[in-house]
N, C-alpha and C. Protein backbone atom coordinates (compact mmCIF):
# COMPACT_ATOMS: atom_id res chain seq x y z
N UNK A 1 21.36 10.62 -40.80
CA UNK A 1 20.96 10.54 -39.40
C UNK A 1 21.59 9.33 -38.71
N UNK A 2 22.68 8.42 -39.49
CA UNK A 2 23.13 7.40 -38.68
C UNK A 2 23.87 7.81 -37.54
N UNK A 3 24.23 9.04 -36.59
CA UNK A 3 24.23 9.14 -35.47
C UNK A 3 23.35 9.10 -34.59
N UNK A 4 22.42 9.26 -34.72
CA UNK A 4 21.14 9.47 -33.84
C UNK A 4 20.94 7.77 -33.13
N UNK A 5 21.00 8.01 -32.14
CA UNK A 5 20.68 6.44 -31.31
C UNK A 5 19.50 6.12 -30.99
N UNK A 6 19.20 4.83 -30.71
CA UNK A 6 17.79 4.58 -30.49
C UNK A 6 17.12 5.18 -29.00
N UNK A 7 18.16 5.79 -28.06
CA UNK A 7 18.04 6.81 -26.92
C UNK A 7 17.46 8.13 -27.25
N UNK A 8 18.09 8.68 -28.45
CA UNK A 8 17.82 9.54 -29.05
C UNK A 8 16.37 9.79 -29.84
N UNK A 9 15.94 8.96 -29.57
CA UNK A 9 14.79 8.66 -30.52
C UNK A 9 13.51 8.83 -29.42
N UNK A 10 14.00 8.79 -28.31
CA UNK A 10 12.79 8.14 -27.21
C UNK A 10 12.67 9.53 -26.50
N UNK A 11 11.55 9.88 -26.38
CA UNK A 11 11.08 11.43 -26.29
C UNK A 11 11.77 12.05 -24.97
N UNK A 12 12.43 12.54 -24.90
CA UNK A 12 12.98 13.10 -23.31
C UNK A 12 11.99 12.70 -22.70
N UNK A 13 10.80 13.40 -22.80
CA UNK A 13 9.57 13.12 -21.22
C UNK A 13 9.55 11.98 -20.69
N UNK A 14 9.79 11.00 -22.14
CA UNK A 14 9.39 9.63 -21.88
C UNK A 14 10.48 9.00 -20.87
N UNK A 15 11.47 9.48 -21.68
CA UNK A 15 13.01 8.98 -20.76
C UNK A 15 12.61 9.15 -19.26
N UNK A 16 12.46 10.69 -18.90
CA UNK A 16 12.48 11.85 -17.59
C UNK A 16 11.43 10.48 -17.30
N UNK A 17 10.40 10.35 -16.92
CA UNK A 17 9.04 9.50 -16.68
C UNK A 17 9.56 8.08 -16.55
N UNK A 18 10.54 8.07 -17.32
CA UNK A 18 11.32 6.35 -16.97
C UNK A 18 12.22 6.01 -15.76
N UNK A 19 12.80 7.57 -16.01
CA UNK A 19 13.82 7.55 -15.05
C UNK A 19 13.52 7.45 -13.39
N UNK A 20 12.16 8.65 -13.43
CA UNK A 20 11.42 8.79 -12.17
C UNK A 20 11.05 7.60 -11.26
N UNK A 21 10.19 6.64 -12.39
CA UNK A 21 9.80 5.49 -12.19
C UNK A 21 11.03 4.55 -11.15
N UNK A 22 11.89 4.64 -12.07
CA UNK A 22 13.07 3.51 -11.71
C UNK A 22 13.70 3.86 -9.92
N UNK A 23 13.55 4.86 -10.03
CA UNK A 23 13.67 6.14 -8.92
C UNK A 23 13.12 5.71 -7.77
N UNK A 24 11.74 5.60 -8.07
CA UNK A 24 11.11 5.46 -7.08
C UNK A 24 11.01 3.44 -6.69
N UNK A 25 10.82 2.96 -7.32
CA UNK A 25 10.63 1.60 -7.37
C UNK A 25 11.77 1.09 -6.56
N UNK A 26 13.12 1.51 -7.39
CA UNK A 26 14.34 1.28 -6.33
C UNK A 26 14.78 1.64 -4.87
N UNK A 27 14.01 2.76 -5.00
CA UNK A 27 14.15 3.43 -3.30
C UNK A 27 13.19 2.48 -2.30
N UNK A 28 12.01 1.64 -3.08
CA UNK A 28 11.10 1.06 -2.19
C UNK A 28 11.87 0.11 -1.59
N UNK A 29 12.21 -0.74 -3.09
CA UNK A 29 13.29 -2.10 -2.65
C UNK A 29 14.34 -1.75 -1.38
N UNK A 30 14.66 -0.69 -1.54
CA UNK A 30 16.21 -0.36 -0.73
C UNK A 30 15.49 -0.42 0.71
N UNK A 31 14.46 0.47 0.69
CA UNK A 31 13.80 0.90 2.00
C UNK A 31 13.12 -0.56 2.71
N UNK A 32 12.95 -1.13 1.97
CA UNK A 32 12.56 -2.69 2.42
C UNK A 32 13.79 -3.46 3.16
N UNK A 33 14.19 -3.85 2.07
CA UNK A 33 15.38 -4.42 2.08
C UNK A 33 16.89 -3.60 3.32
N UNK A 34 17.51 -2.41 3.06
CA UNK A 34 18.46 -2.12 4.20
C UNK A 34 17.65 -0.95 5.04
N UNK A 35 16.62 -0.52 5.33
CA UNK A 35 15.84 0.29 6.24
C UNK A 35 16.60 1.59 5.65
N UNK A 36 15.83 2.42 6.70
CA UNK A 36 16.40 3.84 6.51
C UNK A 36 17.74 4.17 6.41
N UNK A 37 18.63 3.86 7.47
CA UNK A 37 20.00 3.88 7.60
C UNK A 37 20.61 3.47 6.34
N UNK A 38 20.03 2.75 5.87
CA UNK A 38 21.39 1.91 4.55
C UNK A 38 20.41 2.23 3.11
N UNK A 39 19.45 3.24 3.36
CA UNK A 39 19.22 3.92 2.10
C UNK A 39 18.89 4.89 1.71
N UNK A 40 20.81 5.23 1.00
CA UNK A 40 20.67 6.65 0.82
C UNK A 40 20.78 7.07 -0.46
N UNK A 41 20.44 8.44 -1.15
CA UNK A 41 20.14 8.62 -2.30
C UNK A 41 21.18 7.97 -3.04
N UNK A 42 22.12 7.98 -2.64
CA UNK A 42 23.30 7.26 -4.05
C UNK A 42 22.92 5.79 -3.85
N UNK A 43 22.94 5.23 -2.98
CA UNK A 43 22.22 3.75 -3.19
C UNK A 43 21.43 3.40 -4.08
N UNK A 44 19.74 4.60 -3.72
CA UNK A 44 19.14 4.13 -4.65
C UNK A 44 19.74 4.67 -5.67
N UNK A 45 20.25 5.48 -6.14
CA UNK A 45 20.71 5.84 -7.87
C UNK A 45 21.45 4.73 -8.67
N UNK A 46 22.05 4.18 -7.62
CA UNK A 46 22.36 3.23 -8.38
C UNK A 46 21.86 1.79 -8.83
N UNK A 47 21.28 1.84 -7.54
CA UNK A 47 20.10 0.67 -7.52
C UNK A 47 19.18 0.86 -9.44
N UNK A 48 19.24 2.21 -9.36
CA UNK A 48 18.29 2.24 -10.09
C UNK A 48 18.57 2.74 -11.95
N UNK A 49 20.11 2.46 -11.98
CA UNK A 49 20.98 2.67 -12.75
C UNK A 49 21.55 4.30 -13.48
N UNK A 50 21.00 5.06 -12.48
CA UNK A 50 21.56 6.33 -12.86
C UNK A 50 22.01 7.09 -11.89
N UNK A 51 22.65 8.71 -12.31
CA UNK A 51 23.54 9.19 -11.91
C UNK A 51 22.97 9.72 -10.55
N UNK A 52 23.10 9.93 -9.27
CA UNK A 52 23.20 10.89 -8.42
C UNK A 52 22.35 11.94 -8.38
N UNK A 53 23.26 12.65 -9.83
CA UNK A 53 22.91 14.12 -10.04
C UNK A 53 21.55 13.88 -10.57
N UNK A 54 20.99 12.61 -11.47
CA UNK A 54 19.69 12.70 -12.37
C UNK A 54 18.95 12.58 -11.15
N UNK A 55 19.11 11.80 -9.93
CA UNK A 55 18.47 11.39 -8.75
C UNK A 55 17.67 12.71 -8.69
N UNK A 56 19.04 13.44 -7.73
CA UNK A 56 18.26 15.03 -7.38
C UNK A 56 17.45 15.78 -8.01
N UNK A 57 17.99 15.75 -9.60
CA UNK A 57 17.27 16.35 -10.43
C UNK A 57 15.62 16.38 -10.12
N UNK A 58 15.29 15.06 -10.00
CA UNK A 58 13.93 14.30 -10.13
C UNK A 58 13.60 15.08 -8.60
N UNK A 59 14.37 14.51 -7.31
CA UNK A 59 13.93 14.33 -6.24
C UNK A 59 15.08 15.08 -5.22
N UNK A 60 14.89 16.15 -4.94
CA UNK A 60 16.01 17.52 -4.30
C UNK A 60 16.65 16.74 -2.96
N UNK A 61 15.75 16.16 -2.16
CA UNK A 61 15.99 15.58 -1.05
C UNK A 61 15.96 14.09 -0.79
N UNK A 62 16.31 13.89 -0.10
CA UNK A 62 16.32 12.04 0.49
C UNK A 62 14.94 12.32 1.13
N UNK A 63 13.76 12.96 2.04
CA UNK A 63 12.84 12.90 2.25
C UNK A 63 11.67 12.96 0.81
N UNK A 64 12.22 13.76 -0.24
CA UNK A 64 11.42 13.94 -0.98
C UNK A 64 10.99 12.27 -2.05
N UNK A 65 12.20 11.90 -1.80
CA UNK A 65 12.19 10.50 -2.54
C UNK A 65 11.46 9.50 -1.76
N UNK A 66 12.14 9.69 -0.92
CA UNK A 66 11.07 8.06 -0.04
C UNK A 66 10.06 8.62 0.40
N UNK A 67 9.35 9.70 0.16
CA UNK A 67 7.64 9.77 0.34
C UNK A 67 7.03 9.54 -0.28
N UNK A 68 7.87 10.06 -1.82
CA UNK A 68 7.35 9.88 -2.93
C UNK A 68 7.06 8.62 -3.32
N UNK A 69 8.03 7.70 -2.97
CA UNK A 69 8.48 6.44 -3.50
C UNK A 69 7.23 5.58 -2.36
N UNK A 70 6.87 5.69 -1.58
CA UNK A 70 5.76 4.90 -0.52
C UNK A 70 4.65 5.45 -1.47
N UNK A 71 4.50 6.81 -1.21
CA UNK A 71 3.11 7.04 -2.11
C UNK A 71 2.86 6.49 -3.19
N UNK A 72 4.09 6.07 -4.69
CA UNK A 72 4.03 5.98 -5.40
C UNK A 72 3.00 4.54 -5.57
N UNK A 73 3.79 3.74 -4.61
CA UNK A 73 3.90 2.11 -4.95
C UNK A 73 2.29 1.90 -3.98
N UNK A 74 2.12 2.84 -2.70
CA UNK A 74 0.81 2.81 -2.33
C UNK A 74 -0.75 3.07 -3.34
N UNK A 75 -0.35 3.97 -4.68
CA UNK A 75 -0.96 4.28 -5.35
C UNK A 75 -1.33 2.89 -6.35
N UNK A 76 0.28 2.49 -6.72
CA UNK A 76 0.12 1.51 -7.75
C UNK A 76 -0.73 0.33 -6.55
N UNK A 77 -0.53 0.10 -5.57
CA UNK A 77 -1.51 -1.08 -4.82
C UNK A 77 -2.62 -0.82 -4.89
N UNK A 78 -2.95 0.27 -4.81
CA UNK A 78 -4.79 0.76 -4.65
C UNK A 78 -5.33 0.12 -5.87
N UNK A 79 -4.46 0.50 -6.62
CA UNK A 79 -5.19 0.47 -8.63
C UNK A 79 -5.00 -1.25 -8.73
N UNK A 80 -4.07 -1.65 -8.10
CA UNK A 80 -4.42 -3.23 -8.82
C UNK A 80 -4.94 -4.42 -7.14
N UNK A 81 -5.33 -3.25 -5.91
CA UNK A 81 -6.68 -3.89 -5.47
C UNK A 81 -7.61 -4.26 -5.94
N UNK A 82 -7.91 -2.49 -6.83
CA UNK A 82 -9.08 -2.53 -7.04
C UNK A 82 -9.33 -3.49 -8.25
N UNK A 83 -8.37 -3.73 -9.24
CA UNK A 83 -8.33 -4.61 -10.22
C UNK A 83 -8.56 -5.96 -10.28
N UNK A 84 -8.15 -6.48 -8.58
CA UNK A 84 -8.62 -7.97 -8.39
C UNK A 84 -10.16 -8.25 -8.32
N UNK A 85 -11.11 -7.02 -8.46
CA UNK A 85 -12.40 -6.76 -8.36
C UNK A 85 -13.18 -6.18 -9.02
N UNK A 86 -12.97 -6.21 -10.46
CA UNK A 86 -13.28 -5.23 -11.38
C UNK A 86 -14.92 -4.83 -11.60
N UNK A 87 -15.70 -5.61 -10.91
CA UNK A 87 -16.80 -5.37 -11.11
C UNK A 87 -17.27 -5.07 -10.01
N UNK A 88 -16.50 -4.49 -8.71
CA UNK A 88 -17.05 -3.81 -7.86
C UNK A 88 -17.15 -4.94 -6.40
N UNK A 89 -18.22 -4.69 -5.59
CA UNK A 89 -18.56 -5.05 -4.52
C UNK A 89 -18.76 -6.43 -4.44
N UNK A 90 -17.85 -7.01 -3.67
CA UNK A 90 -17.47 -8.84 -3.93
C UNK A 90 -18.45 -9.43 -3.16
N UNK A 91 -19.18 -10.53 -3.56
CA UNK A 91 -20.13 -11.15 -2.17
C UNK A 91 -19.06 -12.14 -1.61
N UNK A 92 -17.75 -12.33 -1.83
CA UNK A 92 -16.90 -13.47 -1.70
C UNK A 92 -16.13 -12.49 -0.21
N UNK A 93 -16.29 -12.23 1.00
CA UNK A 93 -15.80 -11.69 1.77
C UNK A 93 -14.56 -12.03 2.37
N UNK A 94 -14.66 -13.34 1.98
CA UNK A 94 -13.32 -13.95 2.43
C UNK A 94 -12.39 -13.32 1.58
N UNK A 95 -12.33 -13.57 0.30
CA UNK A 95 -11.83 -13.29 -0.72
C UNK A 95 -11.57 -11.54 -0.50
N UNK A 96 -11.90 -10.80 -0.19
CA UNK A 96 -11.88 -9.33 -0.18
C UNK A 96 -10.89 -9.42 1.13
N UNK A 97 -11.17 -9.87 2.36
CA UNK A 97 -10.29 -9.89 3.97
C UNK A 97 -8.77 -10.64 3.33
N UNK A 98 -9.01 -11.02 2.27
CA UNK A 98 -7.75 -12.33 2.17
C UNK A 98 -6.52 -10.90 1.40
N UNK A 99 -7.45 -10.33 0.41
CA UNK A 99 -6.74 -9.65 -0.13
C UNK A 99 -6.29 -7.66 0.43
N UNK A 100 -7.12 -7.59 1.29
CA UNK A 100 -6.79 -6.76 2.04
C UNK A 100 -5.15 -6.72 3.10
N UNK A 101 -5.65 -8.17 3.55
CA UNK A 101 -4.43 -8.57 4.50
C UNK A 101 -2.98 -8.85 3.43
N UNK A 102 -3.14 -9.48 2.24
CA UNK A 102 -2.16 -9.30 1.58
C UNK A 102 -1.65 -7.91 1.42
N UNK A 103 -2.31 -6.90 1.42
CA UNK A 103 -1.89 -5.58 0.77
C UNK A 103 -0.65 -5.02 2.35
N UNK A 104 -0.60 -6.02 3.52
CA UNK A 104 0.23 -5.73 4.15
C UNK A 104 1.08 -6.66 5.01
N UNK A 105 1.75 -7.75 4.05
CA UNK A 105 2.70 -8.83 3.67
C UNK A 105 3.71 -8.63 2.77
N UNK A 106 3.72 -7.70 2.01
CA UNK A 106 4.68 -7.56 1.12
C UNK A 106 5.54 -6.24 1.49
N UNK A 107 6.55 -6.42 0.16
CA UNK A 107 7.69 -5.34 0.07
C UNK A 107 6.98 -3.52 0.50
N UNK A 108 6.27 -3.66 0.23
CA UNK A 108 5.45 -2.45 0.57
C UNK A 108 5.66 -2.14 1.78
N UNK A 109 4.75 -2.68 2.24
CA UNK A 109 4.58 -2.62 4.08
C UNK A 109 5.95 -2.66 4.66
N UNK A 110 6.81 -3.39 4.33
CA UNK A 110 8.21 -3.19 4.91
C UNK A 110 8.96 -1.44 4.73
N UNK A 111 8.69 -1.39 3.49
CA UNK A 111 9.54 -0.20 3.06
C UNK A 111 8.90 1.05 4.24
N UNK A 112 7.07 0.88 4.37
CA UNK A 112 6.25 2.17 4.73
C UNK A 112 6.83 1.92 5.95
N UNK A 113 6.96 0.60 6.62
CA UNK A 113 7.52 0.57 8.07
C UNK A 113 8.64 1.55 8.69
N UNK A 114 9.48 0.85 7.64
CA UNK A 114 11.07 1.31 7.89
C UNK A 114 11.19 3.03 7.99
N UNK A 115 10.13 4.11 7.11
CA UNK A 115 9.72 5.13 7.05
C UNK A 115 8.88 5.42 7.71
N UNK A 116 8.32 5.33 8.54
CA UNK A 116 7.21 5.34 9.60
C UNK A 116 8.52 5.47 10.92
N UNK A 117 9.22 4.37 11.31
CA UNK A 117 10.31 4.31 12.02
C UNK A 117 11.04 5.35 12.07
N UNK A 118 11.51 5.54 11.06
CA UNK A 118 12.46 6.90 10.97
C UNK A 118 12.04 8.49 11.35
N UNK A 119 10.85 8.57 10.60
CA UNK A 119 10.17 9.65 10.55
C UNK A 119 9.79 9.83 12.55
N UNK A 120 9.91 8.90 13.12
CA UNK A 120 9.28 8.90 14.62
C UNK A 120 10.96 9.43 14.92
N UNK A 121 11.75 9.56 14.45
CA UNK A 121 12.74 10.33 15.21
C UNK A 121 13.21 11.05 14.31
N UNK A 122 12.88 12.01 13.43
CA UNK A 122 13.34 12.71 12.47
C UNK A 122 11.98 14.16 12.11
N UNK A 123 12.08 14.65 12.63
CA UNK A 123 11.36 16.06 13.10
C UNK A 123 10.93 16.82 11.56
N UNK A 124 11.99 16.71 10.31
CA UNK A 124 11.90 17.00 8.86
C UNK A 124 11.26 15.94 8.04
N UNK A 125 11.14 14.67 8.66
CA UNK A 125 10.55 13.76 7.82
C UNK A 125 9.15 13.33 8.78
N UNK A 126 8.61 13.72 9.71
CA UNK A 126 7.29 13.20 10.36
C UNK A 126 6.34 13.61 9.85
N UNK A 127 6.19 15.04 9.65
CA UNK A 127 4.77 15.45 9.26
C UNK A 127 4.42 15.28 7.50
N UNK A 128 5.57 15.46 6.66
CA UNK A 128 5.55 14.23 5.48
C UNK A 128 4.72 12.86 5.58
N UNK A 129 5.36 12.08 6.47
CA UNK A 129 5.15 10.77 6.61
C UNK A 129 3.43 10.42 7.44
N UNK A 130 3.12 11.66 8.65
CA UNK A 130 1.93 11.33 8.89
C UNK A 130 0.72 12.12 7.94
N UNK A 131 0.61 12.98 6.66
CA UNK A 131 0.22 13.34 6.13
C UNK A 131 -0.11 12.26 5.14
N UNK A 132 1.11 11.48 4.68
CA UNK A 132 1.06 10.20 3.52
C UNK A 132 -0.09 9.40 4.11
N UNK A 133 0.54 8.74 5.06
CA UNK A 133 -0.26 7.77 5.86
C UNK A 133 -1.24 8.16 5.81
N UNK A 134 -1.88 9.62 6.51
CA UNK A 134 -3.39 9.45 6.45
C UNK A 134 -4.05 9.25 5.36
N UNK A 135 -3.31 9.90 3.98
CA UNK A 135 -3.65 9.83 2.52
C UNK A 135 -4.06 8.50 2.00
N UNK A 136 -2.90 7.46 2.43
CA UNK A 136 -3.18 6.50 1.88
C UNK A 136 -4.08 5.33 2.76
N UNK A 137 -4.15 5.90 4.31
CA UNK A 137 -4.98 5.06 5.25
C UNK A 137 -6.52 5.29 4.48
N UNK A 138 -6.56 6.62 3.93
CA UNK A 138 -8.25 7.17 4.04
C UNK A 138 -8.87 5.99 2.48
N UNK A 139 -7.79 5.99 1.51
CA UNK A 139 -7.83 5.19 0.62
C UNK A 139 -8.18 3.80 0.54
N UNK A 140 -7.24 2.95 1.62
CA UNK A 140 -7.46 1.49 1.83
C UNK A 140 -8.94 1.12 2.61
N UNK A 141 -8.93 2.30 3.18
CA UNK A 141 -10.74 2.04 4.17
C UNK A 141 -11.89 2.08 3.18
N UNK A 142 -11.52 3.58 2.12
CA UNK A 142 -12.49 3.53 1.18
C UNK A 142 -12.76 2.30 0.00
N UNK A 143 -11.40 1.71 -0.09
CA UNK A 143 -11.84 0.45 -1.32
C UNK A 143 -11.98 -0.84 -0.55
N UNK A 144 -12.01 -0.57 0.63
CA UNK A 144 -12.38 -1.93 1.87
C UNK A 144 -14.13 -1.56 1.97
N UNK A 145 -14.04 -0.44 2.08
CA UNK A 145 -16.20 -0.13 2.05
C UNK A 145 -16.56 -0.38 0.71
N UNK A 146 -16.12 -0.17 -0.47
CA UNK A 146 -16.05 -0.42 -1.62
C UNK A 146 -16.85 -1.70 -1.37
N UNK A 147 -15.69 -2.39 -1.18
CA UNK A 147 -15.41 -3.99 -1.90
C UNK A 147 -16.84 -4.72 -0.91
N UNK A 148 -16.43 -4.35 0.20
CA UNK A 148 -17.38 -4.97 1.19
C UNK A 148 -18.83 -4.56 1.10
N UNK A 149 -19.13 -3.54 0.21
CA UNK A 149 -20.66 -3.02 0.09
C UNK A 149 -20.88 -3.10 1.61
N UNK A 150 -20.20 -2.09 2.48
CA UNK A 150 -20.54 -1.54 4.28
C UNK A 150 -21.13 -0.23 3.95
N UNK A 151 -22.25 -0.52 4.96
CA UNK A 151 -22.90 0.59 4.92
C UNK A 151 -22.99 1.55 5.99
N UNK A 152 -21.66 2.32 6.19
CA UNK A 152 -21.38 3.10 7.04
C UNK A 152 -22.45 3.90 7.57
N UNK A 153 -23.36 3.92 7.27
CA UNK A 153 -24.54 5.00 8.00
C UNK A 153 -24.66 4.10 9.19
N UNK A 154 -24.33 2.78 9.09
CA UNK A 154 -24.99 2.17 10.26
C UNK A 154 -24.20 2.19 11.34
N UNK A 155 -24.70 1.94 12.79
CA UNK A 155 -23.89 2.11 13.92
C UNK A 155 -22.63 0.64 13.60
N UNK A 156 -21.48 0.90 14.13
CA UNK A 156 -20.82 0.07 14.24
C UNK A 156 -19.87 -0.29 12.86
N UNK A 157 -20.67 -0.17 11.53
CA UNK A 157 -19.93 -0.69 10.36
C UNK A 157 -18.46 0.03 10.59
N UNK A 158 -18.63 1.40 10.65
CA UNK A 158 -17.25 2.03 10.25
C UNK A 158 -16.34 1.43 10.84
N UNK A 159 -16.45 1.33 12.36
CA UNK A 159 -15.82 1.00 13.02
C UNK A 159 -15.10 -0.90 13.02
N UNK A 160 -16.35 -1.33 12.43
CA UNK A 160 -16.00 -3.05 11.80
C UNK A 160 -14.73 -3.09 10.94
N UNK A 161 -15.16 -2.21 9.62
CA UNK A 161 -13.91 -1.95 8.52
C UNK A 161 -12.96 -1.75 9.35
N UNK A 162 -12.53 -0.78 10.20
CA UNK A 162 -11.44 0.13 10.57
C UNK A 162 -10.62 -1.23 11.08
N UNK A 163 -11.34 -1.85 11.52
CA UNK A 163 -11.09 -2.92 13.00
C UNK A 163 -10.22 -4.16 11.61
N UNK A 164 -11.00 -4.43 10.97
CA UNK A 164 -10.34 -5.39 9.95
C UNK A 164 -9.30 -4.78 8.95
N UNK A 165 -8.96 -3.25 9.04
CA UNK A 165 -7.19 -3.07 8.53
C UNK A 165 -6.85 -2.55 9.54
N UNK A 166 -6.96 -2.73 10.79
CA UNK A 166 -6.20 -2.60 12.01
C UNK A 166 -5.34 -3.90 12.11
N UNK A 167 -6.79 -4.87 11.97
CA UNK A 167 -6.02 -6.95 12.12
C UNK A 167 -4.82 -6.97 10.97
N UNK A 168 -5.42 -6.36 9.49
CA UNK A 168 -4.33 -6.95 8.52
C UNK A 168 -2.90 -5.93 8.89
N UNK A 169 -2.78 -5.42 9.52
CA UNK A 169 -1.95 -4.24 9.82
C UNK A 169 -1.05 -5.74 10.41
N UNK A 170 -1.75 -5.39 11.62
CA UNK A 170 -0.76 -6.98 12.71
C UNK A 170 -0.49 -7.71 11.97
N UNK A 171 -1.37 -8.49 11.19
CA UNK A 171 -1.01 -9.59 10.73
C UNK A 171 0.75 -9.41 10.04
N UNK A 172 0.24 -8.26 9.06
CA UNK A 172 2.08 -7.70 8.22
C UNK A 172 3.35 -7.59 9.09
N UNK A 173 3.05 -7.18 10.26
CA UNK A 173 3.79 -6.99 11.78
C UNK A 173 4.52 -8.20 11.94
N UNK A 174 3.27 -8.98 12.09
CA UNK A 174 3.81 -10.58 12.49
C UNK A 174 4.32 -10.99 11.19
N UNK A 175 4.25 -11.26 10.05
CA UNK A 175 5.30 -11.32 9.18
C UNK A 175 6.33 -10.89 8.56
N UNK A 176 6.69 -9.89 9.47
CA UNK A 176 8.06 -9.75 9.22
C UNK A 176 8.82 -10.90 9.96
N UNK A 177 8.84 -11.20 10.78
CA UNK A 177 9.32 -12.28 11.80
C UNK A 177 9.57 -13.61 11.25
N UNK A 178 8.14 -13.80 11.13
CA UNK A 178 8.14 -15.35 10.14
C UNK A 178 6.47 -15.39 9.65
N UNK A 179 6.53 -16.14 8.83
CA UNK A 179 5.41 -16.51 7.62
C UNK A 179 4.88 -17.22 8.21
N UNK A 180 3.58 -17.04 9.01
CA UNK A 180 2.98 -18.08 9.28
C UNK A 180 1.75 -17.78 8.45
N UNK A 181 1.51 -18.68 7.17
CA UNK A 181 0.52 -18.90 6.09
C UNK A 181 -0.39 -19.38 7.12
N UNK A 182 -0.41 -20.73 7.88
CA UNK A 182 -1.76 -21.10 8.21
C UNK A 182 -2.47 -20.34 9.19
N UNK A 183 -1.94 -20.03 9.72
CA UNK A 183 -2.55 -18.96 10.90
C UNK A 183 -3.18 -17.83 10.11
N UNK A 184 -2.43 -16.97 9.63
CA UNK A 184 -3.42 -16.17 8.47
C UNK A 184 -4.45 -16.35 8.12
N UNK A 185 -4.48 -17.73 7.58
CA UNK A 185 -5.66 -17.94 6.29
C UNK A 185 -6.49 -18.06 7.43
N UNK A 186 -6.32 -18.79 8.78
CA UNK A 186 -7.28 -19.20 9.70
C UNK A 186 -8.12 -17.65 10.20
N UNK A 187 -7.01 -16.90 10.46
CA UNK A 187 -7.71 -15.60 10.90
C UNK A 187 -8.62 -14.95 10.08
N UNK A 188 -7.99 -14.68 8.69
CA UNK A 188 -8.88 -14.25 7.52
C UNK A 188 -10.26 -14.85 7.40
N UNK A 189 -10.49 -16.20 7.75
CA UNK A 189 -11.55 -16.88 7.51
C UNK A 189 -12.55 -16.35 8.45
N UNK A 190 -11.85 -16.34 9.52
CA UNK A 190 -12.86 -15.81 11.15
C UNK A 190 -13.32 -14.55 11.26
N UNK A 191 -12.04 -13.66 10.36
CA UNK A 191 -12.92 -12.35 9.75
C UNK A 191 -13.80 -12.53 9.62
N UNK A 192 -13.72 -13.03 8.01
CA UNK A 192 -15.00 -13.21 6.87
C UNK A 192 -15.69 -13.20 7.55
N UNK A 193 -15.95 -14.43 8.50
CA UNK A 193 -17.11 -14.81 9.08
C UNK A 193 -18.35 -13.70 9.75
N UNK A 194 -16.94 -13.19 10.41
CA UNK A 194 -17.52 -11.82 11.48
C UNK A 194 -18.58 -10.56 10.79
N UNK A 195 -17.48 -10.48 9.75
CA UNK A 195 -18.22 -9.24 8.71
C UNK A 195 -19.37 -9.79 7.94
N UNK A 196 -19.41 -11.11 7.59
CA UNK A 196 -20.57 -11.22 7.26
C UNK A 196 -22.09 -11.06 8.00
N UNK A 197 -21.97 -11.75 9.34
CA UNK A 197 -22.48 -10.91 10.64
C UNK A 197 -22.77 -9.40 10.79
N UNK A 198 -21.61 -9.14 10.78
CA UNK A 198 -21.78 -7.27 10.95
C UNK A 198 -22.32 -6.78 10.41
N UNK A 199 -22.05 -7.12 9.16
CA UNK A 199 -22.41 -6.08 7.75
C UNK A 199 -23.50 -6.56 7.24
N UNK A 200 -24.56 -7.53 7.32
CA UNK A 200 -25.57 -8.22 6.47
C UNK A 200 -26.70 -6.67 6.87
N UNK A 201 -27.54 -6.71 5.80
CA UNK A 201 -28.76 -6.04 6.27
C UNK A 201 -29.52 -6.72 7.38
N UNK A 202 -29.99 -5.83 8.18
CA UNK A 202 -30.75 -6.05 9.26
C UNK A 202 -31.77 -6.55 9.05
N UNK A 203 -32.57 -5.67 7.90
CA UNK A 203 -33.75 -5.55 7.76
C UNK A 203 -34.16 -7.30 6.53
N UNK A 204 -32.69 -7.50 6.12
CA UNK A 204 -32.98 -8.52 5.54
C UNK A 204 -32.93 -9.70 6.36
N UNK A 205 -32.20 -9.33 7.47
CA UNK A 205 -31.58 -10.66 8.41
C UNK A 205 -33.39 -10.98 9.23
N UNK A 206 -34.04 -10.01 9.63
CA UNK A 206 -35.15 -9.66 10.17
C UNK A 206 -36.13 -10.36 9.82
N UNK A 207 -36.23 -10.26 8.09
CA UNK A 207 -37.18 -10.96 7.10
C UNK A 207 -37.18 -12.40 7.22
N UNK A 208 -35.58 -13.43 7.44
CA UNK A 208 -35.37 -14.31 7.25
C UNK A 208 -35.66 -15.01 8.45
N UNK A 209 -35.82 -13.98 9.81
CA UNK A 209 -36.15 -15.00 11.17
C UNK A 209 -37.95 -15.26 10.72
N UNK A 210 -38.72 -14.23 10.34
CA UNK A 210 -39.71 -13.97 10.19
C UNK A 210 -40.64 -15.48 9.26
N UNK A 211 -39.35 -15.60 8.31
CA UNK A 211 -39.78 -16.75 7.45
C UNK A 211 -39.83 -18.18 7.83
């Protein structure tokens, strides 16, 4: 068997599943990094060290890749949100607004931009792109009620959450431009503040004038 290579050894699926990966990860970078215009499937293929043809294989279209590739990396953010919180509903609110607003500062948010952009003048790639979005909007609200223990039955909560990844939305906006760290942290804090307000029980806030 001394022909057999250590490639050879590694289960096709596993390869196919490696390859995908690389696929998609690279198309994010690209989509970040040169926008829509300057990323096109052979870019990323190579970006991502394979052929063209393995590209298509995986992904038939240039729309099919960069939806995939936002969803993908939107998926992997959800899972290691939720990971900065493993035991659920944080009383640290700052800490939850801080990391929310991060989830739209990075390579991410650039790439979904640049595809959001495009898709607003591209008639084959919009209803893709506003289908994702809602997918992954309905997601970030749900591990923001999560984290925040909001109790949407009440008047106003939903609308509190919505309102605080509307802010971290801007905030990502404004950093593309330039990094302004202190301003952030200042805003994040004034969140906190707010939602702690919003969101406290009533009935407990009630008890405590009472006392």
């Amino acid at each position: 068997m001394a022909g057999v290579t250590s490639v050879d050894r590694v289960p096709k699926q596993d390869r196919s599943r490696a390859t995908r990966q690389r696929l998609l990860e690279a198309a994010v970078a690209c989509l970040a990094e040169h926008g829509w215009a300057g990323s096109t499937v052979s870019v990323v293929a190579e970006r991502a060290g394979v052929s063209r043809g393995a590209a298509q294989h995986h992904f038939p279209t240039r729309e099919d890749l960069f939806t995939a590739a936002v969803e993908y990396v939107a998926e992997e953010r959800s899972t290691a949100m939720r990971a900065l919180f493993p035991d659920g509903p944080c009383g640290d609110r700052r800490a939850v607004v801080g990391a929310l607003v991060d989830l739209y500062t990075g390579p991410l948010f650039r790439a979904a931009l640049h595809l959001w952009v495009a898709a607003s003048n591209e008639e084959q790639l919009r209803p893709r792109v506003t289908e994702l979005e809602a997918r992954v909007g309905r997601e970030t609200h749900r591990i923001a009620v999560d984290l925040l223990a909001a109790d949407e039955s009440r008047p106003g909560v939903r609308e509190t959450v919505q309102g605080l990844l509307d802010m971290a939305r801007g905030l990502g906006l404004a950093n593309l431009l330039t990094d302004d760290g202190g301003r952030r942290e200042r805003v994040v804090a004034q969140w906190a503040t707010l939602l702690d307000e919003a969101l406290q029980d009533r009935g407990a806030a009630a008890d405590g004038l009472r006392d």
